[in-house]
Protein backbone atom coordinates (compact mmCIF):
# COMPACT_ATOMS: atom_id res chain seq x y z
CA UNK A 1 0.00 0.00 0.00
CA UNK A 2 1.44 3.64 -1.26
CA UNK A 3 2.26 5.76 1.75
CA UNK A 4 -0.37 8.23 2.62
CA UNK A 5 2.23 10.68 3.48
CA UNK A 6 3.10 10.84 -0.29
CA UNK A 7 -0.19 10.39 -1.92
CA UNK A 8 -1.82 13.74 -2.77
CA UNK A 9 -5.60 12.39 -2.35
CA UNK A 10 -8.79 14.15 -4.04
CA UNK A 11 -9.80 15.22 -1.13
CA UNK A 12 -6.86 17.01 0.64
CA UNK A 13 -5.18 18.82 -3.18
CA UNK A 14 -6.48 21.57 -5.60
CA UNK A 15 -9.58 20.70 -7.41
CA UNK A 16 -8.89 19.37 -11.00
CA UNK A 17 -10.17 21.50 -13.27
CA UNK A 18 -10.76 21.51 -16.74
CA UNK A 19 -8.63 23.86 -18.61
CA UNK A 20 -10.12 27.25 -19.91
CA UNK A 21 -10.83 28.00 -23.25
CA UNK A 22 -11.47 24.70 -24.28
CA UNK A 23 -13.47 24.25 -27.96
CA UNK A 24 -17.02 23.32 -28.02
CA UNK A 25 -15.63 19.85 -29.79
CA UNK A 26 -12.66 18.86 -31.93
CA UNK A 27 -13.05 19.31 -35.78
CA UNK A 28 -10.95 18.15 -38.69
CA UNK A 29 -8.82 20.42 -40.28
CA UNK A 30 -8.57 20.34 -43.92
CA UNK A 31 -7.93 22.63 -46.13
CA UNK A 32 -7.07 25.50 -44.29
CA UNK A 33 -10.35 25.53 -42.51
CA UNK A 34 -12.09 23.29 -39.55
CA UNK A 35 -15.14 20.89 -40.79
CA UNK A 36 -16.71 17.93 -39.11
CA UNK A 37 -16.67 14.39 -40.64
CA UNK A 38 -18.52 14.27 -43.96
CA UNK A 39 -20.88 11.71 -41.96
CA UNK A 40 -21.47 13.29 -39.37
CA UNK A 41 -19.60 11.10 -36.70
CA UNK A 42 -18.11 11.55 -33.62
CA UNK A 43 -16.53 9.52 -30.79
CA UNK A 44 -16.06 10.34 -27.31
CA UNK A 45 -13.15 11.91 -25.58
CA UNK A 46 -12.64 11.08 -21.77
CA UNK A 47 -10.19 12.82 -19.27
CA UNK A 48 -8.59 10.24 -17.15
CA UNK A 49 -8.80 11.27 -13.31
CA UNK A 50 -12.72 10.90 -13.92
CA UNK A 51 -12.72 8.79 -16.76
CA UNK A 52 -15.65 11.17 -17.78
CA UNK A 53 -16.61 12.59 -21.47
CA UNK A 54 -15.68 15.91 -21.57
CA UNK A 55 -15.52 16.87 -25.46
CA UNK A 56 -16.47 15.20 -28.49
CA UNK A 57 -14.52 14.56 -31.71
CA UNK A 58 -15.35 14.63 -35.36
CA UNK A 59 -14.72 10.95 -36.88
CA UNK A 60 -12.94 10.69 -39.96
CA UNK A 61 -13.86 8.03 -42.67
CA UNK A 62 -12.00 7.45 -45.98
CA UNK A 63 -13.83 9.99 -47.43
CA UNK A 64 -12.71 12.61 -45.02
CA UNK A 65 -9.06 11.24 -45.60
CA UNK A 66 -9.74 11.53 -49.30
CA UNK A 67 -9.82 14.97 -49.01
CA UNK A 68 -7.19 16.36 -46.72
CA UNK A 69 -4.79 13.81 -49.10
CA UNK A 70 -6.44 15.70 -52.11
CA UNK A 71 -5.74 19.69 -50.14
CA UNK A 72 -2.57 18.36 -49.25
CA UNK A 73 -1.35 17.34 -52.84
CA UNK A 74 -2.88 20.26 -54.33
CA UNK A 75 -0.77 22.37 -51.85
CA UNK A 76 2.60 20.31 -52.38
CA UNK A 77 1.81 20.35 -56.51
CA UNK A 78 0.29 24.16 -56.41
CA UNK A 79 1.31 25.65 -53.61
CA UNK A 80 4.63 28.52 -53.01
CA UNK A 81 5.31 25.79 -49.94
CA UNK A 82 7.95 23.53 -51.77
CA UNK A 83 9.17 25.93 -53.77
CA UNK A 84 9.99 28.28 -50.80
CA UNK A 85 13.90 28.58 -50.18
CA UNK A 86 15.25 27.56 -47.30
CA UNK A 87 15.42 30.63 -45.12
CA UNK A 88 12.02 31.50 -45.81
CA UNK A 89 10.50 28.10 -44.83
CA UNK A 90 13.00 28.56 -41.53
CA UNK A 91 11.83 31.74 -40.79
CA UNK A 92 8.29 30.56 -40.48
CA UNK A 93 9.39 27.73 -38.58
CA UNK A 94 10.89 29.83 -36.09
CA UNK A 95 7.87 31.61 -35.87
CA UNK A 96 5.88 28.15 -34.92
CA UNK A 97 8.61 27.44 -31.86
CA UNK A 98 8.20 31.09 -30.71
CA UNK A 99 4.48 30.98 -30.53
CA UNK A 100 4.94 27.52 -29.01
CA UNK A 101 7.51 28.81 -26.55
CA UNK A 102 5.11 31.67 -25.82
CA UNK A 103 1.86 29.21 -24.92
CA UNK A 104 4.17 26.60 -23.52
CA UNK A 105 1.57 26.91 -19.94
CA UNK A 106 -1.86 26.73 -21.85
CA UNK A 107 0.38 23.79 -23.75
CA UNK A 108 1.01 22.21 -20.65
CA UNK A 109 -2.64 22.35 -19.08
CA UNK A 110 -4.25 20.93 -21.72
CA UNK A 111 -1.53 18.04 -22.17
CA UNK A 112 -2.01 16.69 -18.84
CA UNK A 113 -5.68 17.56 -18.40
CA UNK A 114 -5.90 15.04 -21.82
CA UNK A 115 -3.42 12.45 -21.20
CA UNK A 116 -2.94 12.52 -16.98
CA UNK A 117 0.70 13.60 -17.46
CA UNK A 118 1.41 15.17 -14.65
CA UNK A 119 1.26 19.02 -15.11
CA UNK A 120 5.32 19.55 -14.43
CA UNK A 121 6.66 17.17 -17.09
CA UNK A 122 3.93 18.63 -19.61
CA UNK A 123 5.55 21.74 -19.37
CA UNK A 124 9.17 20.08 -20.33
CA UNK A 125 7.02 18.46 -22.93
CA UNK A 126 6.20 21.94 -24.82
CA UNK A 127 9.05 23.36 -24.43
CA UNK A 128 10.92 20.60 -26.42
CA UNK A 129 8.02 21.23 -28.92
CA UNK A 130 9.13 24.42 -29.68
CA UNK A 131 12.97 22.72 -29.56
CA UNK A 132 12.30 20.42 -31.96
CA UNK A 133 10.68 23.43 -34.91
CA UNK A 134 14.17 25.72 -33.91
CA UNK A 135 16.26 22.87 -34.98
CA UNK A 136 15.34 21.92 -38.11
CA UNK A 137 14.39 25.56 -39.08
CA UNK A 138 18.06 25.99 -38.20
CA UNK A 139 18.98 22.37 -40.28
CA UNK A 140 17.42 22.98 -43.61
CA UNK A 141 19.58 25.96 -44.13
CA UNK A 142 22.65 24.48 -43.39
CA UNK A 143 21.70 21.24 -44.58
CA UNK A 144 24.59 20.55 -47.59
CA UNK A 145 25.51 17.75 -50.03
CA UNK A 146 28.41 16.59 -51.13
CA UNK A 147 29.88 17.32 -55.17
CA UNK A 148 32.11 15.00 -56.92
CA UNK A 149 33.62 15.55 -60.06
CA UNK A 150 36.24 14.16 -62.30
CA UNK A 151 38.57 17.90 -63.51
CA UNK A 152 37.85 18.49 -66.78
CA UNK A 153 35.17 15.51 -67.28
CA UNK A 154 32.02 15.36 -65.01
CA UNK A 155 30.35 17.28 -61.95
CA UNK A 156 27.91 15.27 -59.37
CA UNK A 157 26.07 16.88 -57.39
CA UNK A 158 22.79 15.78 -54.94
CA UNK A 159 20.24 17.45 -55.29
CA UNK A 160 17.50 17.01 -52.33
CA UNK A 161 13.48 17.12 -53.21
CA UNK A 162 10.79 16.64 -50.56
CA UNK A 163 8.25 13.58 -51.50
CA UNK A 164 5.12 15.05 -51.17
CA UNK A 165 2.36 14.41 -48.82
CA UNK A 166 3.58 12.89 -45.55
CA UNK A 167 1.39 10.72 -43.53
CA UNK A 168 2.01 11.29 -40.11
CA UNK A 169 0.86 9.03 -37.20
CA UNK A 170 1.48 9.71 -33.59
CA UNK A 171 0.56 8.24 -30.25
CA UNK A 172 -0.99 9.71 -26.96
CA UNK A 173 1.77 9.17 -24.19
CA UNK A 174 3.32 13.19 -24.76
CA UNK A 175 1.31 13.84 -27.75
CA UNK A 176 2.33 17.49 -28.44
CA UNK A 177 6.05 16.97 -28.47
CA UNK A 178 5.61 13.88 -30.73
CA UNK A 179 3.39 15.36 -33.21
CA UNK A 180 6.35 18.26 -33.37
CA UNK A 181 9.09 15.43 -33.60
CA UNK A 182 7.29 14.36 -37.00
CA UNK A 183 5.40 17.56 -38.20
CA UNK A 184 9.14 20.16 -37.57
CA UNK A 185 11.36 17.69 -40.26
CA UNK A 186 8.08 16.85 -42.69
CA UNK A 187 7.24 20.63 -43.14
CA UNK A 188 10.81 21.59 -42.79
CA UNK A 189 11.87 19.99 -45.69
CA UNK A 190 9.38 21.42 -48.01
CA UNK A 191 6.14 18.62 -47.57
CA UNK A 192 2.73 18.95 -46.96
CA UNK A 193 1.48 16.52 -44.08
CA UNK A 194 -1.77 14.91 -42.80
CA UNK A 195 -1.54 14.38 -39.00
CA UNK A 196 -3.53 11.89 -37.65
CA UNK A 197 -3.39 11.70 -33.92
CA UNK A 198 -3.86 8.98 -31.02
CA UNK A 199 -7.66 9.36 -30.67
CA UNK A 200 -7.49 8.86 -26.56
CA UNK A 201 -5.04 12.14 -26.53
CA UNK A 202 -6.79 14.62 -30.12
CA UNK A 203 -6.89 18.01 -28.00
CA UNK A 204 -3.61 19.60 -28.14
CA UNK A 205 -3.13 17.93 -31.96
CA UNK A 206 -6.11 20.50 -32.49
CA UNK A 207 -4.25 23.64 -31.59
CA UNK A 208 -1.71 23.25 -34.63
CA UNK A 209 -4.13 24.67 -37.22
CA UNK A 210 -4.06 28.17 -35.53
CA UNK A 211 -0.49 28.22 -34.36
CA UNK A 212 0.69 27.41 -37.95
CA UNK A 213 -2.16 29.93 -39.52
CA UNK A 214 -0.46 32.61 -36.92
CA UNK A 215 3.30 31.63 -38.31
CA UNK A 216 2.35 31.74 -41.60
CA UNK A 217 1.96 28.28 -42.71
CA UNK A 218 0.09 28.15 -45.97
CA UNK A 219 -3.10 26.73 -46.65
CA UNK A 220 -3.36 22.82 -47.16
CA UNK A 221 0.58 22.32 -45.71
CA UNK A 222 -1.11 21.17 -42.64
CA UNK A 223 -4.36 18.57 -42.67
CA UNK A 224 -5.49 17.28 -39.55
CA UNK A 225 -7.45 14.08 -39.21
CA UNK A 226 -8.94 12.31 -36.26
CA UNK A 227 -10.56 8.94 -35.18
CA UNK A 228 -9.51 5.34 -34.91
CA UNK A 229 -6.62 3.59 -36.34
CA UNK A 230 -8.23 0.89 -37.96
CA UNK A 231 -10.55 3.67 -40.17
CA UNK A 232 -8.77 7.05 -40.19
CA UNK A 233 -5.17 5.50 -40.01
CA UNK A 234 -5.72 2.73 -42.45
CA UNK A 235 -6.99 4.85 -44.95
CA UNK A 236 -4.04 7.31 -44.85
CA UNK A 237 -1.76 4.13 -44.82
CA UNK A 238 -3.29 2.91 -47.94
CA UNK A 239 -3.91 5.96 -49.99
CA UNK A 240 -1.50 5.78 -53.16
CA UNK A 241 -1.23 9.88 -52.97
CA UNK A 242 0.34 9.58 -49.64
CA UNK A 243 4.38 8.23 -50.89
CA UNK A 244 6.01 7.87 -46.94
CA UNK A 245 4.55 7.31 -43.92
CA UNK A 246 6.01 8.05 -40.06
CA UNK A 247 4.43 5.91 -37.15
CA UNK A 248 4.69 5.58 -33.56
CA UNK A 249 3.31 3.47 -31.89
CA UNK A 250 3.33 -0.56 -30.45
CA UNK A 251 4.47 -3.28 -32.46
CA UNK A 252 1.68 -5.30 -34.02
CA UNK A 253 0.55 -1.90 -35.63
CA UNK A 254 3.68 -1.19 -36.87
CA UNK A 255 3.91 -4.56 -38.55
CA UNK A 256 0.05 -4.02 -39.93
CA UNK A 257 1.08 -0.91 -41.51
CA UNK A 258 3.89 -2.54 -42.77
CA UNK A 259 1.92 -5.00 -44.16
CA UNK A 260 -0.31 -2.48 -45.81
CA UNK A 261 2.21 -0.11 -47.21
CA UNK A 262 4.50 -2.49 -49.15
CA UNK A 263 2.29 -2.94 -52.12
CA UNK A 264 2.24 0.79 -52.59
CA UNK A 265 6.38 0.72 -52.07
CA UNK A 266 6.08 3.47 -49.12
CA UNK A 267 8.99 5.06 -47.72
CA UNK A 268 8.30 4.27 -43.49
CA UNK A 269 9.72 4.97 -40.62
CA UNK A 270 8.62 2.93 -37.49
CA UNK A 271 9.07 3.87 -34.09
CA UNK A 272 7.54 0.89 -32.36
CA UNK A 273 7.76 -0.59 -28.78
CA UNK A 274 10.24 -1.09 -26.38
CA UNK A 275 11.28 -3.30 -23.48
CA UNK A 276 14.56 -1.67 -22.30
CA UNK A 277 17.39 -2.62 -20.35
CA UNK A 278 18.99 -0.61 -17.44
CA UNK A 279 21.99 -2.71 -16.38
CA UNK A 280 23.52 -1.64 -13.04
CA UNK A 281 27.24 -3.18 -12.13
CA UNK A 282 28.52 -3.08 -9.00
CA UNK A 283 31.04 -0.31 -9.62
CA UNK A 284 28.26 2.03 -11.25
CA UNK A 285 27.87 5.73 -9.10
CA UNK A 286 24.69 3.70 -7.44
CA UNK A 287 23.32 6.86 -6.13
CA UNK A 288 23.16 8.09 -9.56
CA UNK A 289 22.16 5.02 -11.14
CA UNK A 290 19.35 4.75 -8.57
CA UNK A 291 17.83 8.06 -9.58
CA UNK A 292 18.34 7.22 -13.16
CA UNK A 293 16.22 3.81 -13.20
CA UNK A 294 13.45 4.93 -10.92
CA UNK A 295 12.92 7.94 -12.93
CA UNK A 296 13.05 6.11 -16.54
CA UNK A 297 10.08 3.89 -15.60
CA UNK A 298 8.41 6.07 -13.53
CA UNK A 299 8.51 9.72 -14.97
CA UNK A 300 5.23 9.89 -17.43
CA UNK A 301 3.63 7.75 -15.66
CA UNK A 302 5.78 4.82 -16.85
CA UNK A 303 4.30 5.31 -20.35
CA UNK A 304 7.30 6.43 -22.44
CA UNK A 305 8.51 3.46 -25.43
CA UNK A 306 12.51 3.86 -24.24
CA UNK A 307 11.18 3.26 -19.81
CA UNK A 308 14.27 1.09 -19.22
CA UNK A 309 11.17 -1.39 -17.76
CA UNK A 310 13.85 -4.52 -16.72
CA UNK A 311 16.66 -3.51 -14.50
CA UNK A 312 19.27 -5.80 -14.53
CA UNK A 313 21.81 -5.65 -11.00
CA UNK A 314 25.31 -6.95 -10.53
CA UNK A 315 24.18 -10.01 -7.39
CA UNK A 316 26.97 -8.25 -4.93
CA UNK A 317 24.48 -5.01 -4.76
CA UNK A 318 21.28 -6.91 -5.83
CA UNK A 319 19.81 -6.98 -2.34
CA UNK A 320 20.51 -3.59 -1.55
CA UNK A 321 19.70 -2.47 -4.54
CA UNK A 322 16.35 -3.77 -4.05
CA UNK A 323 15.38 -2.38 -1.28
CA UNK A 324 16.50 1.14 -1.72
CA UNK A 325 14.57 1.23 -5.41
CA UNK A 326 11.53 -0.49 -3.27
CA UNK A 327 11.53 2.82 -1.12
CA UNK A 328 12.22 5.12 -3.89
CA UNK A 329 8.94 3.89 -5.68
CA UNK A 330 6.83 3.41 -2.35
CA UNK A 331 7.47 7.33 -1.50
CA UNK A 332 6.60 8.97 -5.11
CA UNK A 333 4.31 11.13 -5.26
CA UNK A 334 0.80 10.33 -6.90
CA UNK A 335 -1.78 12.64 -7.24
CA UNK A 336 -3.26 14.99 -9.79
CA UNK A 337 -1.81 15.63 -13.13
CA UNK A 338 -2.60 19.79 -12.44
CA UNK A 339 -0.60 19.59 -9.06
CA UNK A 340 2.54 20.84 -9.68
CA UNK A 341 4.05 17.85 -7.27
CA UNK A 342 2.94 15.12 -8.75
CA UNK A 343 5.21 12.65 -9.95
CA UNK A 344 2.60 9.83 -11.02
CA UNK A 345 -0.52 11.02 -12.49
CA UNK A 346 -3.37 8.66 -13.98
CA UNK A 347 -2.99 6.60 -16.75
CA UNK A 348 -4.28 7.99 -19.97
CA UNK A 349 -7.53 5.81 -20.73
CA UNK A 350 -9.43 3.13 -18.63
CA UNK A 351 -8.55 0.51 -21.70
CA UNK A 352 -4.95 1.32 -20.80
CA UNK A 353 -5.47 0.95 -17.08
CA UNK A 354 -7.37 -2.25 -17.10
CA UNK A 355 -4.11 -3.61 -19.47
CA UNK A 356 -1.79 -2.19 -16.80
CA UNK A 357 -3.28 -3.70 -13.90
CA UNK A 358 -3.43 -7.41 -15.82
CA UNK A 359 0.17 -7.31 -15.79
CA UNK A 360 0.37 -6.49 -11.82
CA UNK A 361 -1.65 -9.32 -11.71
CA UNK A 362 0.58 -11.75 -13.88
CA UNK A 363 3.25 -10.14 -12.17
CA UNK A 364 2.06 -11.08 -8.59
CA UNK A 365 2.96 -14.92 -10.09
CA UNK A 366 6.23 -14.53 -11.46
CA UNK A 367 8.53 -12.24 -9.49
CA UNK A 368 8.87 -11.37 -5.75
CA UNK A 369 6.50 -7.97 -4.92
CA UNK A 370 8.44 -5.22 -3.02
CA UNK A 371 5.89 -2.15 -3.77
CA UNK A 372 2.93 -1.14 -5.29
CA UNK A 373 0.70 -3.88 -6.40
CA UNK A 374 -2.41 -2.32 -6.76
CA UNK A 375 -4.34 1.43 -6.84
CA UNK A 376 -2.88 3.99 -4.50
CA UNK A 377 -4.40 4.19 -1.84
CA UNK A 378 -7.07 7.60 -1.82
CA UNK A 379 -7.72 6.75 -5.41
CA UNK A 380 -10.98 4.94 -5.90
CA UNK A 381 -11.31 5.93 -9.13
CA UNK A 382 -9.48 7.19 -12.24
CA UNK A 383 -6.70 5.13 -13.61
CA UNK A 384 -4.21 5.19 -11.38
CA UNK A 385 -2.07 2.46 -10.67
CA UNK A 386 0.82 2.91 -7.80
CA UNK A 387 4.03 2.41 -8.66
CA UNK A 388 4.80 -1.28 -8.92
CA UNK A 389 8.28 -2.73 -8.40
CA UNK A 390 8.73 -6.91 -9.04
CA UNK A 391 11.80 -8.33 -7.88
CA UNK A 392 13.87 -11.65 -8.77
CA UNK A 393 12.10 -12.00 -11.85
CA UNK A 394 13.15 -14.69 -14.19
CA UNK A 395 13.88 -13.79 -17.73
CA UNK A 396 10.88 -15.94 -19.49
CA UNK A 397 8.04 -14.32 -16.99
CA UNK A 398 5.45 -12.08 -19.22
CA UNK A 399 6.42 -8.93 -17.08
CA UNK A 400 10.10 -9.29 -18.35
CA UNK A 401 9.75 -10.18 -21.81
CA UNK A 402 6.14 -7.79 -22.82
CA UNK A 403 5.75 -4.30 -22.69
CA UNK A 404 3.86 -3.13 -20.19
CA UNK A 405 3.67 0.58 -21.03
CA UNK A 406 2.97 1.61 -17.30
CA UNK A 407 4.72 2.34 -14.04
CA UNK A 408 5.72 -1.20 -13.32
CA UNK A 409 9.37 -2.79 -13.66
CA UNK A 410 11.44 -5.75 -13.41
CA UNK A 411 14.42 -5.90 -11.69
CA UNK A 412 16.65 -9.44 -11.93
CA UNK A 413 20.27 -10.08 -10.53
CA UNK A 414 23.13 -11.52 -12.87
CA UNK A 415 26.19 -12.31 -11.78
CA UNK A 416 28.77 -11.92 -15.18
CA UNK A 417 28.64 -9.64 -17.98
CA UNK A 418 28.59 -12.06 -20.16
CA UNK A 419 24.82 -12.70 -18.00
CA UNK A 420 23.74 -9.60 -17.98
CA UNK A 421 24.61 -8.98 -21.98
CA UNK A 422 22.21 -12.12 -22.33
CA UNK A 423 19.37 -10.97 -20.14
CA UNK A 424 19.83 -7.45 -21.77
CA UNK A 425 19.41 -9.12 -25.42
CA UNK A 426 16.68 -11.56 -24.17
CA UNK A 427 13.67 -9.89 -25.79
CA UNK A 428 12.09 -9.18 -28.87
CA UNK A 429 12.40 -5.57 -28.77
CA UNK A 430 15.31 -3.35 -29.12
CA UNK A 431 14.63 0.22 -29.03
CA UNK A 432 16.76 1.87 -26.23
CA UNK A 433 19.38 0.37 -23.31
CA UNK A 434 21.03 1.99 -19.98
CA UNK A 435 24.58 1.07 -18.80
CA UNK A 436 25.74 2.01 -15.67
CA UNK A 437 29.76 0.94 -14.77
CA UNK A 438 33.02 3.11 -14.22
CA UNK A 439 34.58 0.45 -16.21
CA UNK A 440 35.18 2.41 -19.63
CA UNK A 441 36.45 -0.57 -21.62
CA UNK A 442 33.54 -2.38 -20.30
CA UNK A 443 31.33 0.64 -20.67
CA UNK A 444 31.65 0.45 -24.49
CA UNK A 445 32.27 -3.40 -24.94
CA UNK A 446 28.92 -4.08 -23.67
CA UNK A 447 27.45 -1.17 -25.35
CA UNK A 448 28.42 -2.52 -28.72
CA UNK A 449 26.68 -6.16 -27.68
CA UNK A 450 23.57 -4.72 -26.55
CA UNK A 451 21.02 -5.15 -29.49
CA UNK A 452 19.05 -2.16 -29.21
CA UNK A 453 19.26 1.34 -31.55
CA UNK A 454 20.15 3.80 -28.70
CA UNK A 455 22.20 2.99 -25.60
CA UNK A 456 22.72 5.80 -22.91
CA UNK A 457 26.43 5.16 -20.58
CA UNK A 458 25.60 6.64 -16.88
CA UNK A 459 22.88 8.75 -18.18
CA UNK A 460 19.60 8.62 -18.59
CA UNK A 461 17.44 9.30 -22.19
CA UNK A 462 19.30 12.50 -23.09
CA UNK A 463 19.77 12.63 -26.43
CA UNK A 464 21.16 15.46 -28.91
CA UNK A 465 18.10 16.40 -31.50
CA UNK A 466 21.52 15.96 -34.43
CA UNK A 467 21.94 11.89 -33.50
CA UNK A 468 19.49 9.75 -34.71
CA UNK A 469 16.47 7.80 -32.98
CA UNK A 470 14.76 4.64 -33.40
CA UNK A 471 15.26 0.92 -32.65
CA UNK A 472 16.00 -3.04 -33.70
CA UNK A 473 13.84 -6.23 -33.93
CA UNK A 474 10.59 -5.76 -32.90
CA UNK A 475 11.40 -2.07 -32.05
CA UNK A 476 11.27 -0.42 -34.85
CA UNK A 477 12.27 0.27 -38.84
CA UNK A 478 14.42 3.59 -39.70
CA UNK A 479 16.09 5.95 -38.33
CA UNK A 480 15.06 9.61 -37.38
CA UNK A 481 16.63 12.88 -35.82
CA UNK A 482 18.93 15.18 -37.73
CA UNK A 483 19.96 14.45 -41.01
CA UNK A 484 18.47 11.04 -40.79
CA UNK A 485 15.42 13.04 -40.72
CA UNK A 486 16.76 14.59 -43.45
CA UNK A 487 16.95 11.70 -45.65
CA UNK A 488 13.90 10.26 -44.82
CA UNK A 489 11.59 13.11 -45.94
CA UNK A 490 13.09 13.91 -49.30
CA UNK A 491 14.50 12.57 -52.28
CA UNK A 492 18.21 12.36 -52.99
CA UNK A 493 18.23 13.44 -56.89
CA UNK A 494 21.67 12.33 -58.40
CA UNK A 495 22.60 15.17 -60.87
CA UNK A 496 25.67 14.41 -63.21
CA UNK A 497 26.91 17.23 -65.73
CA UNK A 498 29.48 15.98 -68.71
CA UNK A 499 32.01 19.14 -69.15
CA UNK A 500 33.73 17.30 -72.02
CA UNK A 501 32.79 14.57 -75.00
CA UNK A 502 29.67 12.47 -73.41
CA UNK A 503 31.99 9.40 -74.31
CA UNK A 504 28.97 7.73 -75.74
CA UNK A 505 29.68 4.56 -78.70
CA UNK A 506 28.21 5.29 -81.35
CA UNK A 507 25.40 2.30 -81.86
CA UNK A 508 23.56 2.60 -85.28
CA UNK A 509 26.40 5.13 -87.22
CA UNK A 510 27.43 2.27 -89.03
CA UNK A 511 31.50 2.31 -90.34
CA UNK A 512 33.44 4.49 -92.06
């Protein structure tokens, strides 16, 4: 049971309230102007402390995807968008990350009021937003190729082209800053986009229209559809106007739209799931490493795709180790996302929540219990789930091998590295890993093993926007982040110029 001391209950904390200036409901946006479906329909959006409707949402069919594909085309093929230079599309992007910047705590209340994130991270949330818009406004003008040439024969030269209309699907665990991680490189690099959002998290995807209107983004550049996956997302997926699509999201969706994509020969880039390792020796800083692992699977309320979820401990600190991470969790703070000290808010959707709490269950029959285990206490309803921390937890249980997408972990001894490089490796997924030694030839060594895309040495999920992101096996396809980014949202055009004879034989000029 969480400690009452540290659980901010409904009853003794700030009322939650919903956010001001909220819209009546949540259109589509196509076209440079808001519409509802073209049928009429609409689904329910919840908030999660309550798990009570608050707003409605238009519903987009094909139909509706038909057209923001069409107003996006037309604005790629018509528009001044691709044809802008550089500077001028960077200027307006600039523009976007200042108004961002500017709205960054109207951002932040209607994040967590949406998702349950609690109100403090949200904040960090929009301000990387706006972070991700400065750097590639800054990118795309000093984004170069290289030019070969032969002196006195040939000149190469690249020359870059955006593809056209980019499909852009995003999840609801920070929804904002994802939506900019996709929407700053697509527009960036001269595209149109149609954003189709998670449909438990569509409110802050529907402030985009006016903050791009405001910066100066043309008509039909940005298309904004909402609704479910299997209707709204598989049409975008499968519309031959739309040539790449970017995804994040979990695995067996990432695989579908694989599935879907490859007869139309799609560019994609999948971020998927994760399962990650944080692997703690015995000569790791295990202060710092303590702070590192309880915050990774605990910060967003556990549901972030890189949580390192299975924490693997040298057997000489095991115990201790235990115990002290047992505390940590039993003494975070749960309680409203809008309280400012809230470290654990409520899980974004009751669906969510009930999967969350399955696993606790499962978990309660593979691994040893040391804290949470249940709701907090003070929280009868909403979907909140206290911190849950499993110990000795063999590497074939369910909890160590699926993700769990929540604020529960795994934590299992080894006692080699050539053990814990196993146990690290011992899943399908591969997205992101955590290392923590002062051993720096065994720092890197086992960095190099680990089969994962990004690996962090003694820190924790701070990466520079210029590296790239994305993950291995089940994890993920692609790379993006800088000019990986770059790459994936235009066309490298190979451009050769002959400055002497073209060398050609001459078929068909008979002899002479």
């Amino acid at each position: 049971m969480t400690d009452l001391t540290t659980t901010h209950t409904l009853e003794n904390t700030m009322t939650h309230e919903k956010p001001a200036g909220l819209p009546d409901k949540i259109q589509l946006f196509i076209d440079g102007k808001f519409v509802d479906a073209q049928d009429g329909a609409e689904f329910d959006v919840i908030e999660p402390v309550s798990n009570e409707v608050y707003i409605k949402a238009a519903s987009a069919g094909k139909v509706d995807v038909d057209l923001a594909v069409a107003a996006a085309k037309r604005a790629f093929d018509e528009g001044p968008w691709p044809k802008m230079l550089p500077r001028e599309r960077s200027r307006i992007l600039h523009k976007v990350a200042d108004i961002v910047e500017s709205r960054d705590d109207q951002l932040a209340l209607i994040e967590s009021w949406d998702s349950g994130l609690p109100i403090t991270q949200a904040k960090g949330q929009a301000r990387r937003a706006a972070e991700n818009f400065r750097f590639f406004a800054d990118l795309i003008v000093a984004e170069h190729d290289n030019v070969t040439k032969v002196p006195g024969r040939q000149i190469n030269y690249v020359n870059r082209k955006p593809k056209g209309v980019a499909g852009l699907i995003t999840p609801w665990n920070v929804p904002f800053m994802q939506e900019s991680w996709k929407l700053a490189p697509a527009i960036a690099t001269g595209n149109t986009v149609v954003l189709k959002p998670a449909s438990y998290t569509p409110l802050s995807a529907a402030l985009w229209p006016e903050i791009f209107r405001e910066a100066g983004v043309p008509e039909g550049v940005f298309n904004l559809i909402l609704g479910s996956g299997g209707v709204a997302g598989d049409a975008l997926v499968k519309h031959p106007d739309v040539p790449l699509i970017s995804f994040t999201g979990d695995s067996s969706t990432g695989a579908m739209i694989s599935t879907n994509a490859a007869p139309y020969l799609k560019g994609l880039s999948l971020e998927l799931g994760g399962k990650s390792p944080s692997i703690v020796f015995a000569d790791a800083d295990l202060d710092e490493a303590l702070d590192a692992t309880v915050f990774s699977v605990f910060s967003l309320n556990g549901e972030r795709c890189t949580a390192g979820s299975r924490v693997l401990v040298e057997r000489s600190i095991y115990d201790d180790f235990v115990e002290r991470y047992a505390e940590r969790a039993k003494n975070i703070v749960i309680g409203l996302p809008s309280d400012p000290a809230t470290e654990v808010g409520a899980l974004v959707h009751p669906s969510h929540f009930e999967k969350v709490m399955s696993y606790v269950e499962i978990g309660k029959g593979e691994g040893r219990l040391v804290a949470g285990g249940g709701r907090p206490e003070g929280f009868p309803e909403g979907n909140y789930v206290a911190p849950t921390v499993f110990a000795d937890v063999a590497s074939d249980a369910r909890i160590f091998q699926e993700e769990i997408f929540g604020p529960v972990v795994a934590i299992t001894p080894f006692d080699t590295d050539e053990e814990a490089l196993k146990l690290a490796n011992d899943t399908k997924y591969g997205l992101a890993a955590y290392v923590w030694t002062s051993n720096l030839k065994r720092a890197h060594n086992f960095a190099h093993g680990i089969e994962s895309g990004m690996v962090w040495l003694n820190s924790n999920n701070v990466r520079d926007l210029r590296t790239p992101f994305g993950g291995v096996k089940a994890s993920g396809l692609g790379r993006e982040g800088g000019y990986r980014s770059v790459d994936f949202y235009t066309t490298a055009q190979s451009i050769q110029i002959t400055l002497n004879e073209a060398h050609s034989p001459r078929f068909g000029a008979g002899t002479k």
